[in-house]
Protein backbone atom coordinates (compact mmCIF):
# COMPACT_ATOMS: atom_id res chain seq x y z
CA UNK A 1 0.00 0.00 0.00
CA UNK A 2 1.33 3.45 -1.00
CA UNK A 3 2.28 5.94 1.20
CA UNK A 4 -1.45 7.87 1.96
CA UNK A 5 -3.80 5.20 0.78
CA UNK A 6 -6.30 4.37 2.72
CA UNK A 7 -6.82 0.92 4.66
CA UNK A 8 -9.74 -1.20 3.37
CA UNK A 9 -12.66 -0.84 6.32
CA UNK A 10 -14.13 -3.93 7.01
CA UNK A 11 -17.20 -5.11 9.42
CA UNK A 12 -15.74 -8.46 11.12
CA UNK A 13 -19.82 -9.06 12.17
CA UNK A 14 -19.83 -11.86 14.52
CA UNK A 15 -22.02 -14.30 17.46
CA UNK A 16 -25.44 -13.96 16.63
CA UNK A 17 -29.00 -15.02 17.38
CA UNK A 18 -27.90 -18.75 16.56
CA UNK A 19 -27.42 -21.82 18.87
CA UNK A 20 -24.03 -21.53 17.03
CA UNK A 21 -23.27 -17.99 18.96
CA UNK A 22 -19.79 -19.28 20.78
CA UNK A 23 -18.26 -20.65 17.18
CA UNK A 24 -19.19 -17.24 15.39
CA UNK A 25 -16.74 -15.51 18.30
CA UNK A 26 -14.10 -18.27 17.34
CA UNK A 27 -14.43 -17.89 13.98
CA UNK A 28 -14.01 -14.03 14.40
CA UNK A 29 -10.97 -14.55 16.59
CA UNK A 30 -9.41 -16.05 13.82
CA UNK A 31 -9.94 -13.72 11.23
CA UNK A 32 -8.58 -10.65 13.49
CA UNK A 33 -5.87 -12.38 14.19
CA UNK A 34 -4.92 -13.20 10.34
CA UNK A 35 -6.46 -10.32 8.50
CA UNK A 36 -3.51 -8.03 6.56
CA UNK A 37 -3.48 -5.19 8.68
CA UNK A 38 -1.26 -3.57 6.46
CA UNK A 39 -3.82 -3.51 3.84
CA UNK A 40 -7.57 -3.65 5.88
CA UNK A 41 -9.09 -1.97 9.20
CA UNK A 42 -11.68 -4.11 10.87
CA UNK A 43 -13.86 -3.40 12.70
CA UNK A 44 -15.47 -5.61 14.79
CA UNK A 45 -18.95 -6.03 15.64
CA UNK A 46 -20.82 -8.16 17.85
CA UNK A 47 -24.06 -9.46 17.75
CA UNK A 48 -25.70 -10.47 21.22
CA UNK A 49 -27.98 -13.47 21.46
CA UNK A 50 -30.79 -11.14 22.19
CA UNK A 51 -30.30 -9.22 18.60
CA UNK A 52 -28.56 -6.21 20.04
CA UNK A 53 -25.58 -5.41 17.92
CA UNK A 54 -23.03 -3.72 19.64
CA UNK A 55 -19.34 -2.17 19.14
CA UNK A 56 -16.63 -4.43 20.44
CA UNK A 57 -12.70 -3.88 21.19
CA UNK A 58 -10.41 -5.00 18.28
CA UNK A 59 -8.77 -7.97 20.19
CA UNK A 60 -9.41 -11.76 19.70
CA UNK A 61 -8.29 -13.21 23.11
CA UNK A 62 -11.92 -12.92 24.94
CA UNK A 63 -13.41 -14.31 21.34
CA UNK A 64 -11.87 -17.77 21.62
CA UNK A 65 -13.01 -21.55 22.55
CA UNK A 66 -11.05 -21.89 26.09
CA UNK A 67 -11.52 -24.68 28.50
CA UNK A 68 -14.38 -25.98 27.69
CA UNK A 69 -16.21 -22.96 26.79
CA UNK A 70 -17.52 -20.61 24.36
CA UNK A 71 -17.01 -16.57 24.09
CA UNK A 72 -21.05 -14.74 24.73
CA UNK A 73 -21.14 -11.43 23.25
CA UNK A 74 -22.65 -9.25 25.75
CA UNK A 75 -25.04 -6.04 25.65
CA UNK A 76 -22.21 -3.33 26.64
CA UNK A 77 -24.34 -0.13 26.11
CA UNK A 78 -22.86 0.25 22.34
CA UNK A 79 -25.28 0.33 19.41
CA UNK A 80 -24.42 -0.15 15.73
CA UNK A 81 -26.36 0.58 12.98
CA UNK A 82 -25.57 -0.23 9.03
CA UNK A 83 -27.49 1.79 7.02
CA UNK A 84 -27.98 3.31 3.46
CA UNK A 85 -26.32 6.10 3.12
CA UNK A 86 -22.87 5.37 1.74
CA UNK A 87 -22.54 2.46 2.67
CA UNK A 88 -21.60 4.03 6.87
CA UNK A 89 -21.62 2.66 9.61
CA UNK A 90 -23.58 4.81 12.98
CA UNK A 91 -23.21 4.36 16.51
CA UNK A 92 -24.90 5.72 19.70
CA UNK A 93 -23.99 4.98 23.79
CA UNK A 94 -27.10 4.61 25.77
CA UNK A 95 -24.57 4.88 28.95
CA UNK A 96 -24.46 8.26 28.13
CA UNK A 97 -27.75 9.54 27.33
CA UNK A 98 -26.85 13.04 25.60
CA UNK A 99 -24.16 11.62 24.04
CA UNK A 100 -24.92 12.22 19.94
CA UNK A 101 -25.01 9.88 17.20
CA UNK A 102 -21.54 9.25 16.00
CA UNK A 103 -20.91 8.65 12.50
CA UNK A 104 -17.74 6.26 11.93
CA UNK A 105 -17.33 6.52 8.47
CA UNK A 106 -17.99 4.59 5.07
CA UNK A 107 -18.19 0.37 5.48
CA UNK A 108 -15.87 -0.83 2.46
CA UNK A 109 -17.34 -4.35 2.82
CA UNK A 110 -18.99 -6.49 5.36
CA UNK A 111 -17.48 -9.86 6.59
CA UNK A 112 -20.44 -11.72 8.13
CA UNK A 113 -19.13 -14.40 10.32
CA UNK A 114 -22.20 -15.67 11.56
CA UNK A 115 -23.31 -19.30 11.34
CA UNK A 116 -26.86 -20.83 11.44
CA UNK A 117 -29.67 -18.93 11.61
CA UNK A 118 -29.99 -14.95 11.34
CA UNK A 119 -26.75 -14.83 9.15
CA UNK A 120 -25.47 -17.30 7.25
CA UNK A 121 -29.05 -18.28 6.09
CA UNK A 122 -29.51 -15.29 4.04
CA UNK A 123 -30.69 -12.87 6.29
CA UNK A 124 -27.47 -10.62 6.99
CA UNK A 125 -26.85 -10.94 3.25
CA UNK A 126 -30.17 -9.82 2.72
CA UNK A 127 -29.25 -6.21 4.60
CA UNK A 128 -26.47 -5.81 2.96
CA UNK A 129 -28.16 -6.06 0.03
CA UNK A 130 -30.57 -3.73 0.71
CA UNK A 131 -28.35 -1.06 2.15
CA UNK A 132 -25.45 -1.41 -0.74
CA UNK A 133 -22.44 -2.62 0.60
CA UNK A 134 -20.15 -5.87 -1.10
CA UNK A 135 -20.27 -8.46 1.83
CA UNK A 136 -17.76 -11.01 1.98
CA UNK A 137 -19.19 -15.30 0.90
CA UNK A 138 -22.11 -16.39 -0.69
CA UNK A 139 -25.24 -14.36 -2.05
CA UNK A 140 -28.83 -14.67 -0.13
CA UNK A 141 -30.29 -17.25 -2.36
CA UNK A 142 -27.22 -19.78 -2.37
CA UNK A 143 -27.17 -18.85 1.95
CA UNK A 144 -30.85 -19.81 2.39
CA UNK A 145 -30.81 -22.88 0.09
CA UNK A 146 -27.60 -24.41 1.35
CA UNK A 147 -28.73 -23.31 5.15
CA UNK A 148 -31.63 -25.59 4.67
CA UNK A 149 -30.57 -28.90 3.92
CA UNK A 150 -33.86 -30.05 2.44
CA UNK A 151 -33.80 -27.59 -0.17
CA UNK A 152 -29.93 -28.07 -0.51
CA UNK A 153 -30.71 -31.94 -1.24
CA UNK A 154 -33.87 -31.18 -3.99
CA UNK A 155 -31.30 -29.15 -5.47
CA UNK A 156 -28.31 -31.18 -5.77
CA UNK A 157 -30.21 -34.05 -6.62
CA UNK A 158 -31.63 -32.80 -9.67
CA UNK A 159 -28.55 -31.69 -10.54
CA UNK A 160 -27.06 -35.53 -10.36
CA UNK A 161 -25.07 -35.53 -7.49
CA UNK A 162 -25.96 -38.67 -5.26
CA UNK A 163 -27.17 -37.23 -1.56
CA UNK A 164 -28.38 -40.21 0.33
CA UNK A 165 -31.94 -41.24 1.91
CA UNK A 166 -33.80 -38.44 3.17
CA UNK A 167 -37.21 -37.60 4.09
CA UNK A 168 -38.34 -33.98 5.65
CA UNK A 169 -40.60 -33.43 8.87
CA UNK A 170 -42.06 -29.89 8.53
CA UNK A 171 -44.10 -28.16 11.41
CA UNK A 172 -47.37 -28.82 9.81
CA UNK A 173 -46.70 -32.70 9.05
CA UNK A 174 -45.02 -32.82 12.93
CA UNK A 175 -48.60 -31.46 14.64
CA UNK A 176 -51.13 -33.44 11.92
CA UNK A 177 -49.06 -37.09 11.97
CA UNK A 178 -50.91 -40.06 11.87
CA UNK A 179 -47.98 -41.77 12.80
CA UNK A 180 -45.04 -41.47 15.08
CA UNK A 181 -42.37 -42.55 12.40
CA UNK A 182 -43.70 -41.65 8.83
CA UNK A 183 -43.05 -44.54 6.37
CA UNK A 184 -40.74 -43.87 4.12
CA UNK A 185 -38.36 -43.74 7.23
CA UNK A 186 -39.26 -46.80 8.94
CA UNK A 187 -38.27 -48.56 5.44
CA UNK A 188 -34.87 -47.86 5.90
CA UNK A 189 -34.62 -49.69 8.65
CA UNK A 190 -31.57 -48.63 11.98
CA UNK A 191 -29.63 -46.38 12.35
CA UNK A 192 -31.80 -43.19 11.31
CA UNK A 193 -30.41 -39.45 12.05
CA UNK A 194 -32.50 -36.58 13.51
CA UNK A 195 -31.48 -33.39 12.60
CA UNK A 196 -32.48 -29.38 12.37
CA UNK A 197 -33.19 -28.95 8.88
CA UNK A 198 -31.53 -25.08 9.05
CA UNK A 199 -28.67 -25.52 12.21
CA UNK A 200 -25.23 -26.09 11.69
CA UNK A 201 -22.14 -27.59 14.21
CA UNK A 202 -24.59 -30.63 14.82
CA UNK A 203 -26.83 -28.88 16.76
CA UNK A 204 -29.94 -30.73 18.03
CA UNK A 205 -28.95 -33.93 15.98
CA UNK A 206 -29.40 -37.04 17.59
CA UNK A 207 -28.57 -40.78 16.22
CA UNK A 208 -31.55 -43.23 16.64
CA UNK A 209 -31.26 -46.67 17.40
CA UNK A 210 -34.73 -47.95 18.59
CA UNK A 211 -37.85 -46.78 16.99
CA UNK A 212 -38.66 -45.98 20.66
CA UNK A 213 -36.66 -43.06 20.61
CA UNK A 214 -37.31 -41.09 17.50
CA UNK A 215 -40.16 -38.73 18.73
CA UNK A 216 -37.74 -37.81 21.34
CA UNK A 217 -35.21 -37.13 18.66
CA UNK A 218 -37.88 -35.18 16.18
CA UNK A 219 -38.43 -32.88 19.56
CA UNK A 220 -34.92 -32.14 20.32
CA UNK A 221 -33.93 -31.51 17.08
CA UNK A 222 -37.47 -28.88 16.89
CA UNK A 223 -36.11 -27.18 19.74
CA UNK A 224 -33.72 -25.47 16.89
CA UNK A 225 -35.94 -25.58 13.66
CA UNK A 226 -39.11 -26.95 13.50
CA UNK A 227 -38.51 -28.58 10.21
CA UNK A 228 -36.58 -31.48 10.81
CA UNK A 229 -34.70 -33.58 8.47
CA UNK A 230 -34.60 -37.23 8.92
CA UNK A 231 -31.21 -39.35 6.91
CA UNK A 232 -30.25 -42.71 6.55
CA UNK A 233 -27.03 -44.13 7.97
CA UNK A 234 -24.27 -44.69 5.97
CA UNK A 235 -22.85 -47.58 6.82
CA UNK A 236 -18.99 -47.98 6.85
CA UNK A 237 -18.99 -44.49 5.78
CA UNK A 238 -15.89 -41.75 6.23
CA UNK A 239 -16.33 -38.20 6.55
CA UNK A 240 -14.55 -36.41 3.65
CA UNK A 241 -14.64 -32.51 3.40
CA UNK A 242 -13.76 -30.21 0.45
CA UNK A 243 -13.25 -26.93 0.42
CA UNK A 244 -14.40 -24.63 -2.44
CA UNK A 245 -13.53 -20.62 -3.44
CA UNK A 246 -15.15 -18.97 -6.16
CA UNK A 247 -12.90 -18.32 -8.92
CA UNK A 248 -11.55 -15.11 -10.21
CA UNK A 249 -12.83 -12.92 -13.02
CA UNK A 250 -15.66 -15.11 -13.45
CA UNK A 251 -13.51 -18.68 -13.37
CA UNK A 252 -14.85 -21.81 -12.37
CA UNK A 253 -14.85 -22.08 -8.71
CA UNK A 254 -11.43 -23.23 -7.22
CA UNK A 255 -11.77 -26.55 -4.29
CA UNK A 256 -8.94 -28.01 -2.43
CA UNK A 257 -8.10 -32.05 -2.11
CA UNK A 258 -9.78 -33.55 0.63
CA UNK A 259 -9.92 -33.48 4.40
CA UNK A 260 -10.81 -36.11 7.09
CA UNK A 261 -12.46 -36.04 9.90
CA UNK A 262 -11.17 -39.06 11.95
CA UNK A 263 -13.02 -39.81 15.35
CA UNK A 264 -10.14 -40.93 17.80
CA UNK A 265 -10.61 -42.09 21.60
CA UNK A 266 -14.72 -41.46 20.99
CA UNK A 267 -16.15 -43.56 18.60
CA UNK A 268 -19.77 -42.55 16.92
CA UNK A 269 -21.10 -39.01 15.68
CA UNK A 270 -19.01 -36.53 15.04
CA UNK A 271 -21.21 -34.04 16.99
CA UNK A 272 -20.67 -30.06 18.63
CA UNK A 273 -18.67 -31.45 21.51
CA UNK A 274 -16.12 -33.39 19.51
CA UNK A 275 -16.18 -30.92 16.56
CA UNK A 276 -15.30 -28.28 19.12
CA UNK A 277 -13.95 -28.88 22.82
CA UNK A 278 -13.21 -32.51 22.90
CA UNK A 279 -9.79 -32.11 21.30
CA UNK A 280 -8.34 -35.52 21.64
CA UNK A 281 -11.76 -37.22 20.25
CA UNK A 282 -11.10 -36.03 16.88
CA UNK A 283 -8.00 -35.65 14.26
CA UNK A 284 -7.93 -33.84 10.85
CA UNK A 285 -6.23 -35.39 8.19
CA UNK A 286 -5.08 -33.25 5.64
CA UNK A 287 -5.16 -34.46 2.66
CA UNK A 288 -7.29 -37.74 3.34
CA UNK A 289 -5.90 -40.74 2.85
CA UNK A 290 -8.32 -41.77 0.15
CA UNK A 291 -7.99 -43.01 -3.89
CA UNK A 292 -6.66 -40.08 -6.59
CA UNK A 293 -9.80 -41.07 -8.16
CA UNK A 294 -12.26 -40.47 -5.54
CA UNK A 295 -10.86 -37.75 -4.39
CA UNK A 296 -11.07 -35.97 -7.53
CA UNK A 297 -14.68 -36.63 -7.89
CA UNK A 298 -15.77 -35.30 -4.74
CA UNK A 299 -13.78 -32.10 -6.08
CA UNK A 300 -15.69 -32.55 -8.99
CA UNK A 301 -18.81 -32.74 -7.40
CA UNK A 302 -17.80 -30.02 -4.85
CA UNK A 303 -17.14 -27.53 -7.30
CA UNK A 304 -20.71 -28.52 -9.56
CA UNK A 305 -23.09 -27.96 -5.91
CA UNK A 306 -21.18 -24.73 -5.43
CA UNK A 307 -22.67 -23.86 -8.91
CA UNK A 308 -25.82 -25.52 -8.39
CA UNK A 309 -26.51 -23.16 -5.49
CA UNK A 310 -25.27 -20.16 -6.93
CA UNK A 311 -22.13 -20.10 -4.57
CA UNK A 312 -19.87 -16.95 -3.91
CA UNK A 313 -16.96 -16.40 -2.22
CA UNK A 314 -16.71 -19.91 -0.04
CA UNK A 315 -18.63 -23.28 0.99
CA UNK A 316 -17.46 -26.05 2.45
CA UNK A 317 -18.78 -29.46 1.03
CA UNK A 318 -19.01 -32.19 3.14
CA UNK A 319 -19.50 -36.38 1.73
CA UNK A 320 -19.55 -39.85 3.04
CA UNK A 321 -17.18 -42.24 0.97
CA UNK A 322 -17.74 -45.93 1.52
CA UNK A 323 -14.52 -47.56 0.87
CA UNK A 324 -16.29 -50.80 0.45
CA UNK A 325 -18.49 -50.12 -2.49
CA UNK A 326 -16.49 -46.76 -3.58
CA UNK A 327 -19.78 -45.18 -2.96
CA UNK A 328 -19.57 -41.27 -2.83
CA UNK A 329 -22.75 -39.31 -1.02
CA UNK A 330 -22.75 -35.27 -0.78
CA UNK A 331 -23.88 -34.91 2.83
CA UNK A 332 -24.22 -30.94 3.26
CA UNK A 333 -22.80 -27.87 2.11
CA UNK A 334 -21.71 -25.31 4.50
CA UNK A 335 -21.59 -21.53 3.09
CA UNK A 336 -19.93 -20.45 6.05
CA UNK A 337 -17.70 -22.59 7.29
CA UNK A 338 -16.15 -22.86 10.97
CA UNK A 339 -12.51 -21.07 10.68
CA UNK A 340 -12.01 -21.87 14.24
CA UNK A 341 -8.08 -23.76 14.87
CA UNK A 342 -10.11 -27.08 14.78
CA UNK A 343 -11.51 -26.34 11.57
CA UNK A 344 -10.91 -27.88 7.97
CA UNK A 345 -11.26 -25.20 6.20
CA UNK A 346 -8.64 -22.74 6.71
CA UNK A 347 -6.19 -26.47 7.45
CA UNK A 348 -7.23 -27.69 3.47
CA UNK A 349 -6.13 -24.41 1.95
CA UNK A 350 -2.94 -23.77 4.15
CA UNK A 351 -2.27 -27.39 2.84
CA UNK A 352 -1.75 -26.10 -1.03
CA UNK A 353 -0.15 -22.57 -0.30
CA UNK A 354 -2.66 -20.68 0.96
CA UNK A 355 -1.96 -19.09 4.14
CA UNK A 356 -5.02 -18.00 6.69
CA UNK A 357 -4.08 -14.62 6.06
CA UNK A 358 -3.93 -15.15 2.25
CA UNK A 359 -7.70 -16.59 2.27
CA UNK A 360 -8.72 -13.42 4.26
CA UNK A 361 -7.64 -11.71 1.49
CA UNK A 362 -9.01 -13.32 -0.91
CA UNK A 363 -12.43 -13.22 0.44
CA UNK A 364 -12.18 -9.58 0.85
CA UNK A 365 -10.97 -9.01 -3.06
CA UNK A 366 -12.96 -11.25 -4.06
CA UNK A 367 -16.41 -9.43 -2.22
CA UNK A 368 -14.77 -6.26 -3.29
CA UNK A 369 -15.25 -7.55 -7.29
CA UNK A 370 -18.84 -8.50 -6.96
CA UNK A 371 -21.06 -5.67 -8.66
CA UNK A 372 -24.46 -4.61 -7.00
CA UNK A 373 -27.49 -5.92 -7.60
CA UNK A 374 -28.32 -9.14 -9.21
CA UNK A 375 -25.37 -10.96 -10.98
């Protein structure tokens, strides 16, 4: 940067209305402590659980996953607004009631760290939108399709990629059922899964092994969505990840080879606690240790359900492979993915040359590229 040019401002927007609160903090640690300061200013927002979004201090130790536990934004008096009028950014201190409205300058682009509902569903996308200002991974309609994993899987599958044995429980079907386990389900015989249909970081999943047990399972998963999705276990199955970025100037989207997530000293679903506390229950292995061939179809098929759902900036993709049968199934797709240090993401691209930092970068320029409107 030249001598008098001016930083790039970004809005590190972070926790959230979501069950997934704590990982959006982690996430946002991350990024403030990789983002180019030479090149961009962040500025970091929080968003309580209540709504409330608030100024915060430009440190990432208070953000992180420590012992056990999970950063809360709290409701410190400071209100933020984003609003339309070039693209700045207002705030106001009710701990000081004559203090005046402060205006702190133009937003250059928005980096919405928020997963699960109220952010990376669409929503925060939505406002940016509306008020003008590039934002930073994937547009509202690819958010809210890939946030809801029934619509992600109608999608994908009639685009041709193979997604597995599913069958959706919506509100209205939940309080008119005739039966406890609809029918199509009980077909596929044990193991089922019980999951939020729009949560992320395995939130309210729950693995069934007795028919006895599902209605529990279709409440706790309700207690985060009530549209539930219901999938069939994959037996013998690994859990591959691949990580996607848009290409530049319009090029096909970029994806990395393979990760792994391999359960350790716990055996069984990979689920929040493992994926986020219980360090010695899981290891990442970058690259997996799978076939050339199979690893570059699930690239391949990475790269066509980014397109499918209209990606931007970055997804995540996440498959079973059978080694068995060589049997490939696209589980989910994950528009923003966890950047926490236990996450795949940011591992898969450090693993061909692209540092944290770098990605960061790339996010921004990438955001920065995007013109208004529809594209």
């Amino acid at each position: 940067m030249s001598e008098g040019e001016q930083k790039t401002r970004v809005a590190v927007i972070f926790g959230g209305r979501s069950g997934e609160h704590s990982i959006s903090c982690a996430t946002a640690a991350g990024v403030l402590d990789h983002i180019d300061r030479t090149r961009f200013e962040p500025i970091p927002i929080g968003i309580t659980k209540a709504g409330a979004w608030v100024l915060m201090p430009d440190e990432s130790d208070s953000l992180r996953l420590q012992d056990g536990q999970g950063a809360e934004i709290e409701d410190n008096g400071t209100f933020v607004a984003l609003v339309p009028q070039n693209q700045h950014l207002f705030f106001w201190d009710s701990r000081t009631p004559s203090a005046p409205i402060k205006d702190l300058g133009r937003v250059d682009v928005v980096m919405p760290l928020l997963h699960g509902p109220y952010g990376e569903d669409g929503t925060i996308q939505g406002l940016c939108e509306m008020v003008g200002v590039p934002y930073t991974g994937c547009g509202v309609g690819a958010s809210s399709n890939g946030m809801d994993k029934g619509c992600a899987k109608v999608l994908l599958e009639h685009g041709g990629i193979p997604v597995g044995r599913y069958h959706v429980i919506t509100d209205f079907d939940w309080r008119h059922r005739a039966d406890e386990v609809p029918a199509p389900i009980l077909a596929w015989g044990l193991p089922v899964f019980v999951k939020p249909a729009r949560a992320g970081s395995s939130l309210g999943v729950t693995r069934v092994d007795s028919w006895q047990d599902f209605e529990a399972a279709v409440v706790a998963a309700r207690r985060h969505d009530p549209k539930v999705i219901v999938e069939a276990a994959v037996q013998g199955a690994r859990e591959i990840e691949c990580a996607v970025l848009e290409g530049r100037a319009g090029g096909a989207p970029r994806t990395t080879p393979p990760g792994e997530v391999v359960m350790v000293s716990t055996p069984g679903m990979y689920d929040f606690q493992s994926k986020y506390f219980a360090n010695e229950a899981v290891r990442l292995q970058i690259p997996a240790q799978i076939p050339a061939g199979v690893a570059t179809q699930i690239q391949n098929y990475a790269r066509q359900a980014f397109q499918l759902l209209g990606g931007e900036g970055l997804s995540r993709v996440d498959f079973f492979y059978v080694p068995d049968t060589g049997e490939i199934i696209l589980n989910e797709v994950n528009t923003m993915p966890g950047m926490t240090p236990y996450s795949l993401y940011p591992g898969m691209w450090e693993n061909v040359g692209l540092s944290y930092t770098d990605l960061v970068t790339e996010l921004i320029e990438l955001a920065l590229a995007h013109p208004q409107g529809l594209r």
